[in-house]
Protein backbone atom coordinates (compact mmCIF):
# COMPACT_ATOMS: atom_id res chain seq x y z
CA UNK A 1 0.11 -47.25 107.84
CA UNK A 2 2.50 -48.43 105.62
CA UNK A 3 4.61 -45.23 103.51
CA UNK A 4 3.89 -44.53 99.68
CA UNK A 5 5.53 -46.55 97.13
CA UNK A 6 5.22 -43.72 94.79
CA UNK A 7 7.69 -40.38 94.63
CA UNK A 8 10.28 -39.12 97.39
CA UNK A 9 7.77 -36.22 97.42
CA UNK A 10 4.91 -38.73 98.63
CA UNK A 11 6.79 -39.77 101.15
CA UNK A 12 8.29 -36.48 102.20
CA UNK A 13 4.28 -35.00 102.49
CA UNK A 14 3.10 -38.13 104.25
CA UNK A 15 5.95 -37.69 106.73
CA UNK A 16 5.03 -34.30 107.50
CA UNK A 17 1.36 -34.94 108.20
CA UNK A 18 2.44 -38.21 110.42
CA UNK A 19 4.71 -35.77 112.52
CA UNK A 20 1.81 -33.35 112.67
CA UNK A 21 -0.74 -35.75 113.63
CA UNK A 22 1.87 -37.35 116.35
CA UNK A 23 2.07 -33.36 117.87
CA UNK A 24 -1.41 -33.32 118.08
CA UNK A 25 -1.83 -36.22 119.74
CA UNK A 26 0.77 -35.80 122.42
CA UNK A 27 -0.76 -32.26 123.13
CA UNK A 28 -3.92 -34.08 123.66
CA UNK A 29 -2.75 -36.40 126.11
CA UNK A 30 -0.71 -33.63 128.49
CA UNK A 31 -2.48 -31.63 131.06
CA UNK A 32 -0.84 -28.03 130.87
CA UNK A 33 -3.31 -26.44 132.82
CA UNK A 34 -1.81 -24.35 135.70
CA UNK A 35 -2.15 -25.77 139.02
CA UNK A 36 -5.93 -24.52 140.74
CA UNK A 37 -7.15 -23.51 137.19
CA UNK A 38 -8.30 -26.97 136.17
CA UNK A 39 -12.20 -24.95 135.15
CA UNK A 40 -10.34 -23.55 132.15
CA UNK A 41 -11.33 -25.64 128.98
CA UNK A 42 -8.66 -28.27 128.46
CA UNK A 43 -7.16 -28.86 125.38
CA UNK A 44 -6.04 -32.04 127.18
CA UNK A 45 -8.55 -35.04 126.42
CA UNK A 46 -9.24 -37.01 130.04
CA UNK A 47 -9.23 -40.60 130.07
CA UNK A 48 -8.27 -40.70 126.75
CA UNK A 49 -7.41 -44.39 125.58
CA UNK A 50 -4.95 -44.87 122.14
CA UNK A 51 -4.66 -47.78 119.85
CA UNK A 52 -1.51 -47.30 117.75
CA UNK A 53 -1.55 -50.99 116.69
CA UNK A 54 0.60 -51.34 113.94
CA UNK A 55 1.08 -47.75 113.29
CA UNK A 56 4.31 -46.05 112.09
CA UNK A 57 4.97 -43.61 114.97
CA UNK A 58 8.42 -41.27 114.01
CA UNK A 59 10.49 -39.88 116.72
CA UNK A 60 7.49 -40.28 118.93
CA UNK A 61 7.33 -38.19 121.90
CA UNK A 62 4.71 -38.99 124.59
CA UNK A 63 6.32 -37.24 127.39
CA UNK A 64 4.00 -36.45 130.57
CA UNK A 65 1.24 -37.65 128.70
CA UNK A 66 -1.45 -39.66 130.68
CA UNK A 67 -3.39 -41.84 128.69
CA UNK A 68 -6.17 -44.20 129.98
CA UNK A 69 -4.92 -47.45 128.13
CA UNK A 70 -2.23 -47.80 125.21
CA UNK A 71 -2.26 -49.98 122.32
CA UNK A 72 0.92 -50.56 120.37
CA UNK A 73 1.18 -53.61 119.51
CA UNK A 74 3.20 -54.72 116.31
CA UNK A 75 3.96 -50.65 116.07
CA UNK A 76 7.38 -49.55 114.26
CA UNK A 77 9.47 -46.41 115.71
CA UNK A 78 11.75 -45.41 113.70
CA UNK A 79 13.80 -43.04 115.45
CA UNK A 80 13.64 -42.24 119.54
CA UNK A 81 10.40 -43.07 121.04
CA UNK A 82 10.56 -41.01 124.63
CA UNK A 83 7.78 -42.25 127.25
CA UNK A 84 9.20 -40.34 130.26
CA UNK A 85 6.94 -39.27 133.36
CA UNK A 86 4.46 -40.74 131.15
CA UNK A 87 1.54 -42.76 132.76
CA UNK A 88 -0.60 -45.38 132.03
CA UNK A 89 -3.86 -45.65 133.46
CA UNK A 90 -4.97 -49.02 132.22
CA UNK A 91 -3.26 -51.50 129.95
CA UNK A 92 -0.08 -50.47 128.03
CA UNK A 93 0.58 -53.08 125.42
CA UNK A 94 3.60 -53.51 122.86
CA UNK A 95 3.46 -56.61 122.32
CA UNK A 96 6.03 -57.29 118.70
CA UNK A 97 6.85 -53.71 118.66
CA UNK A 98 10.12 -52.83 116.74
CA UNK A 99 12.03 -49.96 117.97
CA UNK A 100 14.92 -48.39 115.91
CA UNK A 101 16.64 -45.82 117.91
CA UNK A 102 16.84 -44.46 121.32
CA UNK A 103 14.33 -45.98 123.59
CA UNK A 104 13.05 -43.95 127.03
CA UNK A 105 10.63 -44.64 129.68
CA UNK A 106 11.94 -42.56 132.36
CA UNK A 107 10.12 -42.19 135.35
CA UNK A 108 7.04 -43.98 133.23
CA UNK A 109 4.27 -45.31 135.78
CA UNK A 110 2.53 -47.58 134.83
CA UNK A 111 -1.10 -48.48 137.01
CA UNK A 112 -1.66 -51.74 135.16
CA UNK A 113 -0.49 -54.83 133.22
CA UNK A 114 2.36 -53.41 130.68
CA UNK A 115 3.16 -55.78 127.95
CA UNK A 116 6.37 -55.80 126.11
CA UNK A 117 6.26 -59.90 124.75
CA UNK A 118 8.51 -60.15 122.13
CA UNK A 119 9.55 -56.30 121.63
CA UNK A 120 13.10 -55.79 119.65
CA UNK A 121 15.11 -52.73 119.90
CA UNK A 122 17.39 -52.64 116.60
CA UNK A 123 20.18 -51.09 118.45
CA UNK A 124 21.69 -51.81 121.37
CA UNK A 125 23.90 -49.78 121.30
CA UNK A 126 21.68 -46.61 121.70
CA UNK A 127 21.48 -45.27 125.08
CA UNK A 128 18.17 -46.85 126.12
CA UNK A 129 16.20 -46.44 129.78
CA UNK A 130 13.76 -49.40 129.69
CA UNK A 131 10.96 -50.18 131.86
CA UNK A 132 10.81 -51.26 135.37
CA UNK A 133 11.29 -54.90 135.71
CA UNK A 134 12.37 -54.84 132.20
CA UNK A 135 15.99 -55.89 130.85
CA UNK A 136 17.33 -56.50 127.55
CA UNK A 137 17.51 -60.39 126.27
CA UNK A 138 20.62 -60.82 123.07
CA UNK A 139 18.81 -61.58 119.81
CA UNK A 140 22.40 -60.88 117.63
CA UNK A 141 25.14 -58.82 117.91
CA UNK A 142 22.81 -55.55 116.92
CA UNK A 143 19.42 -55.95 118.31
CA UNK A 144 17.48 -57.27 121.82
CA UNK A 145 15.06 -58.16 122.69
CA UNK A 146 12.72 -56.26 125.95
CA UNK A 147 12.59 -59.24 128.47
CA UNK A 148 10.84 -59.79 131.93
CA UNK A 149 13.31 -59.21 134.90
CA UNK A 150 12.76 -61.06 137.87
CA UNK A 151 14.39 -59.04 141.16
CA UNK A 152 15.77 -62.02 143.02
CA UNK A 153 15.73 -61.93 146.63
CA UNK A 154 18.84 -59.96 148.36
């Protein structure tokens, strides 16, 4: 969802509740039940499947989350966007995704086909941990591109 056109104050408010609804969401899709008490009602949502498509996600944080299947395609983050010990059930696609700032998928797993065709990160020069089998392809002096790596045989 593209931001207001109207006053800084629109966009400040519409901020705020994207934030919110981002916290919601990534409490949704983490499983902080103690170990053995799994009878407890979850606040977690099981086999829960996003589609983010095209969506605006700020300083987005899905850490630990476990999500069924992932749509991003052609979504913007501005500012870090932190996958780590995340994992992906299904399909994880972000395809023409545009990321603006620190980029993380530490210790992401990822069950199933993971797309990243024609991804940019805006700067790379911010400390970024891509994922597996991923490397980053020149575009210009100040962005890349998220590019199949092929191990080659030692």
């Amino acid at each position: 969802m593209p931001a207001p056109s109207g006053k800084a104050g629109d966009r400040e408010g519409e901020l705020r509740v994207r934030l919110t609804a981002q916290r919601i969401l990534a409490a949704h899709v983490r499983d902080d039940r103690p170990a053995g008490q799994h009878l407890m009602p979850p606040a977690f949502w099981e086999g829960m499947s996003l589609d983010l498509t095209g969506a605006a996600l700020v300083d987005f944080d899905l850490t630990d989350g476990r999500v069924a299947a992932a749509g991003f395609e052609r979504a913007r983050f501005p500012g870090a966007a932190t996958f780590d010990e995340a994992t992906f059930g299904g399909l994880a696609a972000f395809a023409q995704s545009t990321f603006s700032s620190h980029l993380s998928f530490d210790r992401t797993a990822f069950s199933s086909i993971a797309g990243f065709h024609e991804c940019v990160l805006t700067d790379r020069a911010a400390r970024h941990v891509l994922p597996p089998g991923r490397r980053l392809g020149t575009t210009s002096e100040v962005s890349a591109r998220l590019v199949y790596h092929e191990k080659s045989g030692d």
